[in-house]
Protein backbone atom coordinates (compact mmCIF):
# COMPACT_ATOMS: atom_id res chain seq x y z
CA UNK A 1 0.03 25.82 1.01
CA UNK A 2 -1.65 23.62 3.69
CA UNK A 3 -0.16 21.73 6.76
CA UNK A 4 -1.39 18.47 6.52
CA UNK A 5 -2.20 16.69 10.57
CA UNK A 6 -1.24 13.59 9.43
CA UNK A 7 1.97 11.88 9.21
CA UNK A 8 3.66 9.32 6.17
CA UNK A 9 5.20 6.10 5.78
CA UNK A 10 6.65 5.52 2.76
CA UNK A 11 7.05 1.85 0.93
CA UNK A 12 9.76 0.61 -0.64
CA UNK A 13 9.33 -2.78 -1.79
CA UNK A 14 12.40 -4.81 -1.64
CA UNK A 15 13.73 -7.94 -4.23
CA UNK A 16 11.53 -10.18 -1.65
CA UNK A 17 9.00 -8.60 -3.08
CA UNK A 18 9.59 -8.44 -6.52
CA UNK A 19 10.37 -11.97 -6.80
CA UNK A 20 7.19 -13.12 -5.95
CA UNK A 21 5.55 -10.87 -7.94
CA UNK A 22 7.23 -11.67 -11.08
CA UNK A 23 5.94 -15.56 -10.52
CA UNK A 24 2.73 -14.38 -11.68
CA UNK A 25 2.09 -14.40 -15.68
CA UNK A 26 1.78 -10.68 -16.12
CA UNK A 27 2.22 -8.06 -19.08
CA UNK A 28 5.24 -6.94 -17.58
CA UNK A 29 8.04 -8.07 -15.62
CA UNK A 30 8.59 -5.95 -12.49
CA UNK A 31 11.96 -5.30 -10.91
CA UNK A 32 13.68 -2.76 -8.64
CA UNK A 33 15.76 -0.67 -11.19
CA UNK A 34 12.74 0.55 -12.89
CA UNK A 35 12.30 2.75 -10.45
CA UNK A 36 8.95 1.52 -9.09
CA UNK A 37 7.10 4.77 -7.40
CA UNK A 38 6.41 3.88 -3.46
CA UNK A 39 3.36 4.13 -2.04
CA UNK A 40 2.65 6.21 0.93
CA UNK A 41 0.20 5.77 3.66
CA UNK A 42 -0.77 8.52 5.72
CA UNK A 43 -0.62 8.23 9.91
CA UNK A 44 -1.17 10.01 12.35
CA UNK A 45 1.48 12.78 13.30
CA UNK A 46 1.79 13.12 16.84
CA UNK A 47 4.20 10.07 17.33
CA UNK A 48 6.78 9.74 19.48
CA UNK A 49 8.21 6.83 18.48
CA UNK A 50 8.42 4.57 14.91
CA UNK A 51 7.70 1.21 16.21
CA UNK A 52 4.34 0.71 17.84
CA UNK A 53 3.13 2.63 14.56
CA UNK A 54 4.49 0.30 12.42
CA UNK A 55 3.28 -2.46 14.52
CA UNK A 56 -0.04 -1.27 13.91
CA UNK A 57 -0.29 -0.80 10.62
CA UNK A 58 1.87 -3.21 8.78
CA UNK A 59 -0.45 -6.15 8.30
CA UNK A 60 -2.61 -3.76 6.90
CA UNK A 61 0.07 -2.11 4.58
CA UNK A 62 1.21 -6.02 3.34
CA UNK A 63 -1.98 -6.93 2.55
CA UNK A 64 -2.58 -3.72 0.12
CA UNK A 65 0.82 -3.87 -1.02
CA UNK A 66 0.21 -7.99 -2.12
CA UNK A 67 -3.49 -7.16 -3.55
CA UNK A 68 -1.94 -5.10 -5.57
CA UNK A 69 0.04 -7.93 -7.68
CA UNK A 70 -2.80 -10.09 -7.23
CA UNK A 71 -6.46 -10.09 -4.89
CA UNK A 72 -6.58 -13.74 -4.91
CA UNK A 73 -5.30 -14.17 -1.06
CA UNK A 74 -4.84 -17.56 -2.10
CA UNK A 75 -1.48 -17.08 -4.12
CA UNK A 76 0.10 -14.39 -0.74
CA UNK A 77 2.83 -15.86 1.28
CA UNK A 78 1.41 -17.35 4.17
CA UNK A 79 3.59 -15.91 6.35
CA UNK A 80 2.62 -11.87 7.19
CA UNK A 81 4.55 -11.32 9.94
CA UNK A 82 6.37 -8.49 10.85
CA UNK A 83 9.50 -10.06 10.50
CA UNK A 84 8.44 -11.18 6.64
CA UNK A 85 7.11 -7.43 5.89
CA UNK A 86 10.40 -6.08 7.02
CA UNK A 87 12.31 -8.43 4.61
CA UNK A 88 10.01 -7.72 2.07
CA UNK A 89 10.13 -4.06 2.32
CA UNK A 90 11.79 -0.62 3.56
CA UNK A 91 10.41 2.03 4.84
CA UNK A 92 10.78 5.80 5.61
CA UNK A 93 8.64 7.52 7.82
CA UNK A 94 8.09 10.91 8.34
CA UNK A 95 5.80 13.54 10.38
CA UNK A 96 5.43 16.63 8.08
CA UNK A 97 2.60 16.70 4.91
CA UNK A 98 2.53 19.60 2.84
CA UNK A 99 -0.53 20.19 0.42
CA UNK A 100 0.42 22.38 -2.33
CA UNK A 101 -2.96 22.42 -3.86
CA UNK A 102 -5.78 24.58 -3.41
CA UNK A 103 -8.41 22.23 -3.85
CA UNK A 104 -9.89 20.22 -0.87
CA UNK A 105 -8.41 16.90 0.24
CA UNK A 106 -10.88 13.53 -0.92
CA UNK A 107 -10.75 10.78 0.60
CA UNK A 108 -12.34 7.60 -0.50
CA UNK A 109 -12.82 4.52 1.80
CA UNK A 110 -11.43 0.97 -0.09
C-alpha cells in the first residue's frame, strides 16, 4: 500500500443537476436514487483550510462535471458561479489517498 501526496474532493451532484441533465434526449433518464457514482478530483494535500481550494478549482470541476452530459457549451447554464456550483452540487473533501495497487499511478492530461 502507497500514501498518495495528494488530497480528494468528492462530487455529489445534486437534483439541480439532474434536472438539467434529464432535458437532454438521452438513452437514459438520470436521477439521484440510482445511486450515481461521484467523481473525485485529486488536490493537493497540504491544506489548511476547505475554501480557497474550492475557490480554485470549482469552475474547473463544473465545467467537467456539465461536459459530461453534453460538450456543446452552448446548452450549460450560463451562470457558473460559485454560488450556482454549490446549489448544483455537494461535496466532501478529504486529505488522505491510499493506493492499494502495486502498479504505478498514470496519469493522462484531458
Amino acid at each position: 500500500m502507497k500514501l498518495i501526496n495528494r488530497g480528494f474532493i468528492t462530487i455529489h451532484p445534486t437534483s439541480h443537476f439532474f434536472d438539467w441533465a434529464n432535458t437532454f434526449e438521452s438513452e437514459f433518464e438520470v436521477n439521484p436514487e440510482d445511486g450515481i457514482e461521484p467523481n473525485v478530483y485529486l488536490i493537493t494535500e497540504d491544506f489548511l483550510e476547505i475554501e480557497p481550494i474550492i475557490e480554485q478549482h470549482f469552475k474547473k470541476i463544473f465545467k467537467n462535471e456539465l461536459s459530461m452530459i453534453t460538450e456543446n457549451e452552448e446548452d450549460w447554464p450560463e451562470d457558473l458561479s460559485f454560488d450556482q456550483f454549490s446549489k448544483w452540487f455537494v461535496l466532501e473533501i478529504g486529505s488522505t489517498v491510499f493506493d492499494l495497487e502495486k502498479s504505478d499511478l498514470r496519469a493522462e492530461k484531458l
